[in-house]
C-alpha atoms as a PDB file:
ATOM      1  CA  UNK A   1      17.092  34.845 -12.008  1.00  0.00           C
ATOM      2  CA  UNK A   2      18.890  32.559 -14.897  1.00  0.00           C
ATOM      3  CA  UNK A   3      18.175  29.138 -12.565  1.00  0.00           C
ATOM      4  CA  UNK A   4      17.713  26.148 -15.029  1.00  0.00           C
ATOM      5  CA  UNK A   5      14.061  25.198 -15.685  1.00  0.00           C
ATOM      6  CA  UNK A   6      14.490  21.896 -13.748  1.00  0.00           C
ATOM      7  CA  UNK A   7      15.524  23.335 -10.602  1.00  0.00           C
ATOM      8  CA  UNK A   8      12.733  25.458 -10.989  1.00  0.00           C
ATOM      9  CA  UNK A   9      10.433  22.903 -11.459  1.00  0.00           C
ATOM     10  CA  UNK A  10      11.634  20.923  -8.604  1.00  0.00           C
ATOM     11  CA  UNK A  11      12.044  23.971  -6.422  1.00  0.00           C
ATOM     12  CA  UNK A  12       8.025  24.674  -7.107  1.00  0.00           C
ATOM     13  CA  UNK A  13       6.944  21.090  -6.951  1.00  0.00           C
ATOM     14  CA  UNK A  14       8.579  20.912  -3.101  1.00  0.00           C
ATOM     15  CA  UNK A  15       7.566  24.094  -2.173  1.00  0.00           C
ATOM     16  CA  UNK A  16       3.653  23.579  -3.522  1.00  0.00           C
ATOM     17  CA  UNK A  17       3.426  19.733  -2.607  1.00  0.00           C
ATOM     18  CA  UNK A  18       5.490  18.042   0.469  1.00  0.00           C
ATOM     19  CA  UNK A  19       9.291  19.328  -0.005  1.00  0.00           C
ATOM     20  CA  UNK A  20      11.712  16.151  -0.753  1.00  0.00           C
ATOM     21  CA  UNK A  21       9.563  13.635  -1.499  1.00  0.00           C
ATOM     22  CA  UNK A  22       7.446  15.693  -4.189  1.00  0.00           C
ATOM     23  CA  UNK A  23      11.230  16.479  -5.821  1.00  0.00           C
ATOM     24  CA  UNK A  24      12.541  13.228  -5.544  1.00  0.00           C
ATOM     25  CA  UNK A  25       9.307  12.605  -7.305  1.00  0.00           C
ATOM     26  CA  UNK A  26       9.649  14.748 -10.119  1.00  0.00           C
ATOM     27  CA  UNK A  27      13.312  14.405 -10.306  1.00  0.00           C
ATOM     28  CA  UNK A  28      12.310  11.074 -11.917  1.00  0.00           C
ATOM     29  CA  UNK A  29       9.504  12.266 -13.972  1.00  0.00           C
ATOM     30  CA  UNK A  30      11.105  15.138 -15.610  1.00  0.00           C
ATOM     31  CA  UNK A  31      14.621  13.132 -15.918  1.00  0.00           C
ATOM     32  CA  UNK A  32      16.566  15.809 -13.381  1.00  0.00           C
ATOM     33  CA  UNK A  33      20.327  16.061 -13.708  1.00  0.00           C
ATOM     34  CA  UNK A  34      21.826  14.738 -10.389  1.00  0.00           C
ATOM     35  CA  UNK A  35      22.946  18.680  -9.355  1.00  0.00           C
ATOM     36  CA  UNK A  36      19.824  20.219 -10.502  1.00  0.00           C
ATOM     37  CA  UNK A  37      18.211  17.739  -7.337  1.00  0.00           C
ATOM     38  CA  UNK A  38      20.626  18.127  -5.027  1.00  0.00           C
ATOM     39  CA  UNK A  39      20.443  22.107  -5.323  1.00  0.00           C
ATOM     40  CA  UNK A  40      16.398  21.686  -5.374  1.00  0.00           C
ATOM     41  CA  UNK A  41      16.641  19.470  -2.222  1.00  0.00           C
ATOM     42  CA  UNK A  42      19.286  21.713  -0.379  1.00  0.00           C
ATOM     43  CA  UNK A  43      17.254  24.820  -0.752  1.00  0.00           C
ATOM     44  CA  UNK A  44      14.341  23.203   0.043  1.00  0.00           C
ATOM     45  CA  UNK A  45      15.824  21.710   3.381  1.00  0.00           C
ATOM     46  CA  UNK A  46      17.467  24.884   4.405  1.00  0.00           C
ATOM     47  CA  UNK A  47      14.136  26.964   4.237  1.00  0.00           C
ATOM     48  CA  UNK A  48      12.104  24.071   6.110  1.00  0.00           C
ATOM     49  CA  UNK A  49      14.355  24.134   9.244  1.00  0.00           C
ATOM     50  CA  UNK A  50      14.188  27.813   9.267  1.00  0.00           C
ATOM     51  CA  UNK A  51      10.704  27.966   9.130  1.00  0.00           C
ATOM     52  CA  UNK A  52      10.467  24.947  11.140  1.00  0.00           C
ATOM     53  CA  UNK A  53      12.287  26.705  13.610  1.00  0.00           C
ATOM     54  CA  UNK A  54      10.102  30.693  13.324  1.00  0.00           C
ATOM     55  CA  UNK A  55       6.837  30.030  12.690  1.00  0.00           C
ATOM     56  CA  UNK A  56       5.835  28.328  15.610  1.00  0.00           C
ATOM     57  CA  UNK A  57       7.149  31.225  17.704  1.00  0.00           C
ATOM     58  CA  UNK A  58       5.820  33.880  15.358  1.00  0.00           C
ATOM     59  CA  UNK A  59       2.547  32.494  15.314  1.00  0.00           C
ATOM     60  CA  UNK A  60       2.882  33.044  19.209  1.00  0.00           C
ATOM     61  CA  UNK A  61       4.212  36.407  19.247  1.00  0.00           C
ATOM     62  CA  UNK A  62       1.534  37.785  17.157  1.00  0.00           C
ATOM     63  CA  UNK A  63      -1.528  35.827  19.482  1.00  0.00           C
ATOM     64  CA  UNK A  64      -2.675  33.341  16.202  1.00  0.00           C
ATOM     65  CA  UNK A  65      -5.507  30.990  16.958  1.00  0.00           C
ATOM     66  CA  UNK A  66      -5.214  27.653  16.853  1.00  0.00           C
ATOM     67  CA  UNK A  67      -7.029  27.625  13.772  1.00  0.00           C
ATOM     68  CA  UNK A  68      -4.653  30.231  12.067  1.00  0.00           C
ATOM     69  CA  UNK A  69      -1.882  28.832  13.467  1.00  0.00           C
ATOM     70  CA  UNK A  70      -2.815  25.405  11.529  1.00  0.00           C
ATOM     71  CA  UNK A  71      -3.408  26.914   8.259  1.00  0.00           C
ATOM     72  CA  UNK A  72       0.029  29.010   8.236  1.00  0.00           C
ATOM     73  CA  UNK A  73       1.747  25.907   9.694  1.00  0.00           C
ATOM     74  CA  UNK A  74       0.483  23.587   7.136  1.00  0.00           C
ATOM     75  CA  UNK A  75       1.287  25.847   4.096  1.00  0.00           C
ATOM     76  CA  UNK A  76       4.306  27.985   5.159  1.00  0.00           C
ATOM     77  CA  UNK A  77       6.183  24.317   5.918  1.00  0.00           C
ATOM     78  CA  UNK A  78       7.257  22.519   2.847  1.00  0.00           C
ATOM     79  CA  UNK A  79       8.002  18.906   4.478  1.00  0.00           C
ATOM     80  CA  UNK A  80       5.929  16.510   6.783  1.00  0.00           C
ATOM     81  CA  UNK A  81       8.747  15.915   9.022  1.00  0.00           C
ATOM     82  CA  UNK A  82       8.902  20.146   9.803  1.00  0.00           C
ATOM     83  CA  UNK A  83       5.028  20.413  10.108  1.00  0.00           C
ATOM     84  CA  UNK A  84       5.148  17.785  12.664  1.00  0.00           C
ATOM     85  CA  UNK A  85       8.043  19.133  14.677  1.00  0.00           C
ATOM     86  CA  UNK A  86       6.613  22.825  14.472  1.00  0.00           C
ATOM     87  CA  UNK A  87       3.792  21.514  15.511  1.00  0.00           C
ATOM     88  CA  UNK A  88       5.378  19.950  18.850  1.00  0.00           C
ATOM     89  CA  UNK A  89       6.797  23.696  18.982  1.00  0.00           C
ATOM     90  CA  UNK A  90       3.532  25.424  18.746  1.00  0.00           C
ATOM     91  CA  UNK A  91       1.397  22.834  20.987  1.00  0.00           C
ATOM     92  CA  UNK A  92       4.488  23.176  23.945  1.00  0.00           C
ATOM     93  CA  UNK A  93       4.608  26.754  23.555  1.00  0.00           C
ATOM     94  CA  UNK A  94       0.962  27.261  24.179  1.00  0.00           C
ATOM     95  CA  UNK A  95      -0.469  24.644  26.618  1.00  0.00           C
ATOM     96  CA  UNK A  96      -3.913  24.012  26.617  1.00  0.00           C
ATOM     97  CA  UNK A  97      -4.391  27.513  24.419  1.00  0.00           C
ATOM     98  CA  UNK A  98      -3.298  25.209  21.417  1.00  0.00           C
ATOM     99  CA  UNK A  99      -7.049  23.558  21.506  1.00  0.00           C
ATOM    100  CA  UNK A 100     -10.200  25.080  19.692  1.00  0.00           C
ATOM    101  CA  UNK A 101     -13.189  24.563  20.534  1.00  0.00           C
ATOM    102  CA  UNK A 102     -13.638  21.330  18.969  1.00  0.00           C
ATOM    103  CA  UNK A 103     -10.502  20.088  20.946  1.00  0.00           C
ATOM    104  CA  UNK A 104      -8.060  20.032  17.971  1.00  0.00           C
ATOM    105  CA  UNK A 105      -4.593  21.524  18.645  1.00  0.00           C
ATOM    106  CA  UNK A 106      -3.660  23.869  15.943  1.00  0.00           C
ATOM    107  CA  UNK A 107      -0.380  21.245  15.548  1.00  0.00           C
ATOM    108  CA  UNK A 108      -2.734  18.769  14.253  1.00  0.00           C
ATOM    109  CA  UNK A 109      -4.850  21.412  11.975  1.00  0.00           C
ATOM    110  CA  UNK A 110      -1.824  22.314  10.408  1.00  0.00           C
ATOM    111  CA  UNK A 111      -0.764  18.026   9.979  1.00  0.00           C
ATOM    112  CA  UNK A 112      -4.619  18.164   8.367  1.00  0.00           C
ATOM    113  CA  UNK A 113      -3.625  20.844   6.019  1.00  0.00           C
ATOM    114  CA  UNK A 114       0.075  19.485   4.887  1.00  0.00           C
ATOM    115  CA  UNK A 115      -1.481  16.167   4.669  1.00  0.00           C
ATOM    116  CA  UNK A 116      -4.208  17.848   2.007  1.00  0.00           C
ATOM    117  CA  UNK A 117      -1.082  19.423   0.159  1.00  0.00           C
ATOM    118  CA  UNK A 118       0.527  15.857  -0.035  1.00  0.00           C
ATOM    119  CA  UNK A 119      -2.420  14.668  -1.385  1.00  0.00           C
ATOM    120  CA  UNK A 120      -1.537  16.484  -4.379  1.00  0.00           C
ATOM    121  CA  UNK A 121       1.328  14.933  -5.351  1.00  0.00           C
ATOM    122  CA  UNK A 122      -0.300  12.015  -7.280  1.00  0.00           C
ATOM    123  CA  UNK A 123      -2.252  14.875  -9.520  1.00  0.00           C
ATOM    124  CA  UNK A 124       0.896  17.236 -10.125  1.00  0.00           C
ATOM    125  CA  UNK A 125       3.307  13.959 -10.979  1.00  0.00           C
ATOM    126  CA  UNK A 126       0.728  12.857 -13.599  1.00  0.00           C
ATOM    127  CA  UNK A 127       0.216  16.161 -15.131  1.00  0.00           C
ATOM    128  CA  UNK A 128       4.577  16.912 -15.138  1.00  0.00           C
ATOM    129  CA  UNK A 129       4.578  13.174 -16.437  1.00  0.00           C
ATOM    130  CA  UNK A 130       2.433  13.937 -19.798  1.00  0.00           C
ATOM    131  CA  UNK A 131       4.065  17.294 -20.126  1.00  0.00           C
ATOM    132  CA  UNK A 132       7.611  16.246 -20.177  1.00  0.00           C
ATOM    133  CA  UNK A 133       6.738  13.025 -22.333  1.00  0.00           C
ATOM    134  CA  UNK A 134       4.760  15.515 -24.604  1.00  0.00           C
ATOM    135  CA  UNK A 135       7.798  18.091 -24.809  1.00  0.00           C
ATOM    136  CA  UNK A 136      10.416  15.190 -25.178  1.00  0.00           C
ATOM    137  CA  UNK A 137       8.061  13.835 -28.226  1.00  0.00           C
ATOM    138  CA  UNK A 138       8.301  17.723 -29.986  1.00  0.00           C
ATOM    139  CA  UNK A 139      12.102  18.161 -29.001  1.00  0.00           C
ATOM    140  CA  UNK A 140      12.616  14.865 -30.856  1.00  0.00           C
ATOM    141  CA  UNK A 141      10.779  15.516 -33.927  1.00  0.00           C
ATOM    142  CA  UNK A 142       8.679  12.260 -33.021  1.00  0.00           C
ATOM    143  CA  UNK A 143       4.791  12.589 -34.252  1.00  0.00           C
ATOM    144  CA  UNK A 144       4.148   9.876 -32.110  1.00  0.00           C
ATOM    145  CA  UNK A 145       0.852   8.871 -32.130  1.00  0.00           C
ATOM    146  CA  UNK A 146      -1.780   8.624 -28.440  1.00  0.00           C
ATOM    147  CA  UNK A 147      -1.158   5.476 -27.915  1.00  0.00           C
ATOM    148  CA  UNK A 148       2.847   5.638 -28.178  1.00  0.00           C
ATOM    149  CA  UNK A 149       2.859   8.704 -25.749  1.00  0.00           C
ATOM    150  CA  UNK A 150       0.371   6.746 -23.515  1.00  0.00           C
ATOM    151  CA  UNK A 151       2.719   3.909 -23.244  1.00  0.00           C
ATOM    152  CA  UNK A 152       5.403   6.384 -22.776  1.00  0.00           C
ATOM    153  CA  UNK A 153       3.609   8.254 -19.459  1.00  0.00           C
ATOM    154  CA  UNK A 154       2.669   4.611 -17.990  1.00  0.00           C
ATOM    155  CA  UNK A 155       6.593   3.724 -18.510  1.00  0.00           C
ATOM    156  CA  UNK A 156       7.411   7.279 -16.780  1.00  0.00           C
ATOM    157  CA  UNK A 157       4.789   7.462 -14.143  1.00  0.00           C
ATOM    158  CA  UNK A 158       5.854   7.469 -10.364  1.00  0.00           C
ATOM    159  CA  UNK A 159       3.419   4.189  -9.457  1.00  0.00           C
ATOM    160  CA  UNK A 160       4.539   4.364  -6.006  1.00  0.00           C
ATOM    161  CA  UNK A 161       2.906   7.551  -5.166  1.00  0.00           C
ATOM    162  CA  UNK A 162      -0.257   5.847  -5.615  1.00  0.00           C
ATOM    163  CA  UNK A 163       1.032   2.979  -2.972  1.00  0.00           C
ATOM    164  CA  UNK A 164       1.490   6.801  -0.622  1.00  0.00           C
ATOM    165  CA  UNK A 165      -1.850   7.811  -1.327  1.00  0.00           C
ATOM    166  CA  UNK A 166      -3.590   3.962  -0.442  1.00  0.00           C
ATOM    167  CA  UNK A 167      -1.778   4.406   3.022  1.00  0.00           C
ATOM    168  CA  UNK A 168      -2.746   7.295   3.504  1.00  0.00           C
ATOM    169  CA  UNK A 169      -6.391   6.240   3.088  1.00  0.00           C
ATOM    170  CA  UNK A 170      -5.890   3.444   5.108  1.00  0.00           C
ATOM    171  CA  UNK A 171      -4.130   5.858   8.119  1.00  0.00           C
ATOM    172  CA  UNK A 172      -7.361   7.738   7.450  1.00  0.00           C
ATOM    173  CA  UNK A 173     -10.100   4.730   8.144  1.00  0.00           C
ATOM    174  CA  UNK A 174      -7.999   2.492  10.777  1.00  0.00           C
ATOM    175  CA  UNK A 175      -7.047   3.886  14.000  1.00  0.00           C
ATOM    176  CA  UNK A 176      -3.546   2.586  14.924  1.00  0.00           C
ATOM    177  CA  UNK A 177      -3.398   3.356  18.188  1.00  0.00           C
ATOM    178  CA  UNK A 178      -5.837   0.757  18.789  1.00  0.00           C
ATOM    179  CA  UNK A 179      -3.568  -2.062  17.704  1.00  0.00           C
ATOM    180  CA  UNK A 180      -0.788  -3.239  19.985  1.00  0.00           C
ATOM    181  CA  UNK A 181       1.813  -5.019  18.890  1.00  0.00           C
ATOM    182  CA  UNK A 182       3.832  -6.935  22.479  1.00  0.00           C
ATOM    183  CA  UNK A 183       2.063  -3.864  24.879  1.00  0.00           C
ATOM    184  CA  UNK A 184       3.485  -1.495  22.052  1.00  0.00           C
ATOM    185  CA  UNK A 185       0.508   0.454  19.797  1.00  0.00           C
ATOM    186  CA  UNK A 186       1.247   0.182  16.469  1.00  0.00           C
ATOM    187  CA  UNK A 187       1.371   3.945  15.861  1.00  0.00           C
ATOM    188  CA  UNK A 188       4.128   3.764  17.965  1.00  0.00           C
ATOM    189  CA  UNK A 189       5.997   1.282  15.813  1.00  0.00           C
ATOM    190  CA  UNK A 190       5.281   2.627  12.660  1.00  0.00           C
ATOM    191  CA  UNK A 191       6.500   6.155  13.593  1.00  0.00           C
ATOM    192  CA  UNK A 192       9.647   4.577  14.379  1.00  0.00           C
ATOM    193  CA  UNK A 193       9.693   3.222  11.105  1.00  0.00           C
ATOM    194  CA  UNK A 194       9.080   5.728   9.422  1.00  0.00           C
ATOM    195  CA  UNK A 195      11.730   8.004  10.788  1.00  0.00           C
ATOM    196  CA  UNK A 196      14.597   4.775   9.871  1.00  0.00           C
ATOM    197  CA  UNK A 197      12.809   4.570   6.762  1.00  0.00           C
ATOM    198  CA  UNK A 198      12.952   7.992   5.891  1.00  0.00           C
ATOM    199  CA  UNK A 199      16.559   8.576   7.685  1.00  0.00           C
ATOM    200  CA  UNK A 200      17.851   5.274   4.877  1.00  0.00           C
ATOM    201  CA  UNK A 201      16.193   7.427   2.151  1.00  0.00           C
ATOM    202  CA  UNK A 202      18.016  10.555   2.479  1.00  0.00           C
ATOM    203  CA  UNK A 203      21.487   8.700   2.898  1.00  0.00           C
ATOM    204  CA  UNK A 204      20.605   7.005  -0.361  1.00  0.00           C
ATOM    205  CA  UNK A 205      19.634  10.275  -2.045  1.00  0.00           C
ATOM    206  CA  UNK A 206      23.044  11.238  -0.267  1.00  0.00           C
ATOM    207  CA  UNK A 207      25.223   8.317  -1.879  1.00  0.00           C
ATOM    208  CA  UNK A 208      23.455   8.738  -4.954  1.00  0.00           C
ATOM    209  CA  UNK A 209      21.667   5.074  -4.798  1.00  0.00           C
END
């Protein structure tokens, strides 16, 4: 369709992983031009609220279990955000017919699956990491020996994902709710956070910090 190979890549890598964060991701592995983001990121947004906004009443219309509903939800949605507001959708939509049998809402299935997705991310940056340093070492000319392109990946390497996937570990083992912070549970706090955090992030993206 003649769209430049980084967009593509970018397009792929939100689609696949967890939307903007996997392209601001490898935006800065693959060393994106500024438009070939921005048009990743606005496709990628446009088709999240869309299917943020369908799915849940598809999945509905056509009687899904809450099981089905949570694998479609979890891979039809490319961001967190989306998966967690569809699931709202779906959960609202269909009362106490949201639970299996097992009492899990088919909302939180399809969390369970996007979550696995995000997992990801850490393996597909360090795989696009050594391929672009490799390609960059060919399109130079450079014979550069393991050790050179080793130091190069280490220089290039997204370390913060890794700081994503520890928390998410930690979310995994330590029940938040549990923990109140001035009769507040700290799930509570940190989803707060989170949102301002994540709200900051997207201006910066927007004013090109």
């Amino acid at each position: 369709m003649g769209i430049p190979g980084n967009t593509r890549l970018l397009v792929g890598g939100g689609t696949s992983i967890c939307g903007g964060t996997a392209i601001a991701t490898l935006s800065a592995v693959i060393d994106a031009k500024e438009d070939e983001t921005a048009y990743a990121m606005t496709s990628i947004f446009l088709f999240d609220i869309i299917a943020c906004l369908i799915w849940p009443y598809v999945a509905v219309g056509i009687g899904l279990t809450p099981d089905q509903y949570g694998l479609l939800g979890g891979v039809a949605i490319n961001d967190v955000s989306s998966v967690t507001a569809a699931a709202q959708s779906f959960n609202t939509l269909m009362g106490s017919a949201a639970y299996n049998a097992d009492g899990i809402s088919g909302g939180d299935l399809a969390m369970i699956v996007k979550l696995t997705r995000v997992a990801m991310l850490v393996i597909v940056a360090l795989v696009m990491t050594v391929w672009h340093q490799i390609t960059v070492q060919k399109k130079n000319g450079h014979q550069a020996g393991g050790n050179a392109i080793a130091r190069n990946i280490a220089g290039a390497f997204p370390f913060y994902v890794l700081g994503f996937l520890a928390l998410a570990v930690v979310n995994t083992l330590v029940n938040f709710k549990t923990i109140s912070i001035a009769d507040t549970d700290l799930s509570a706090l940190l989803s707060i956070a989170y949102k301002f955090l994540f709200a900051m992030a997207l201006v910066g993206v927007g004013y090109k910090i």
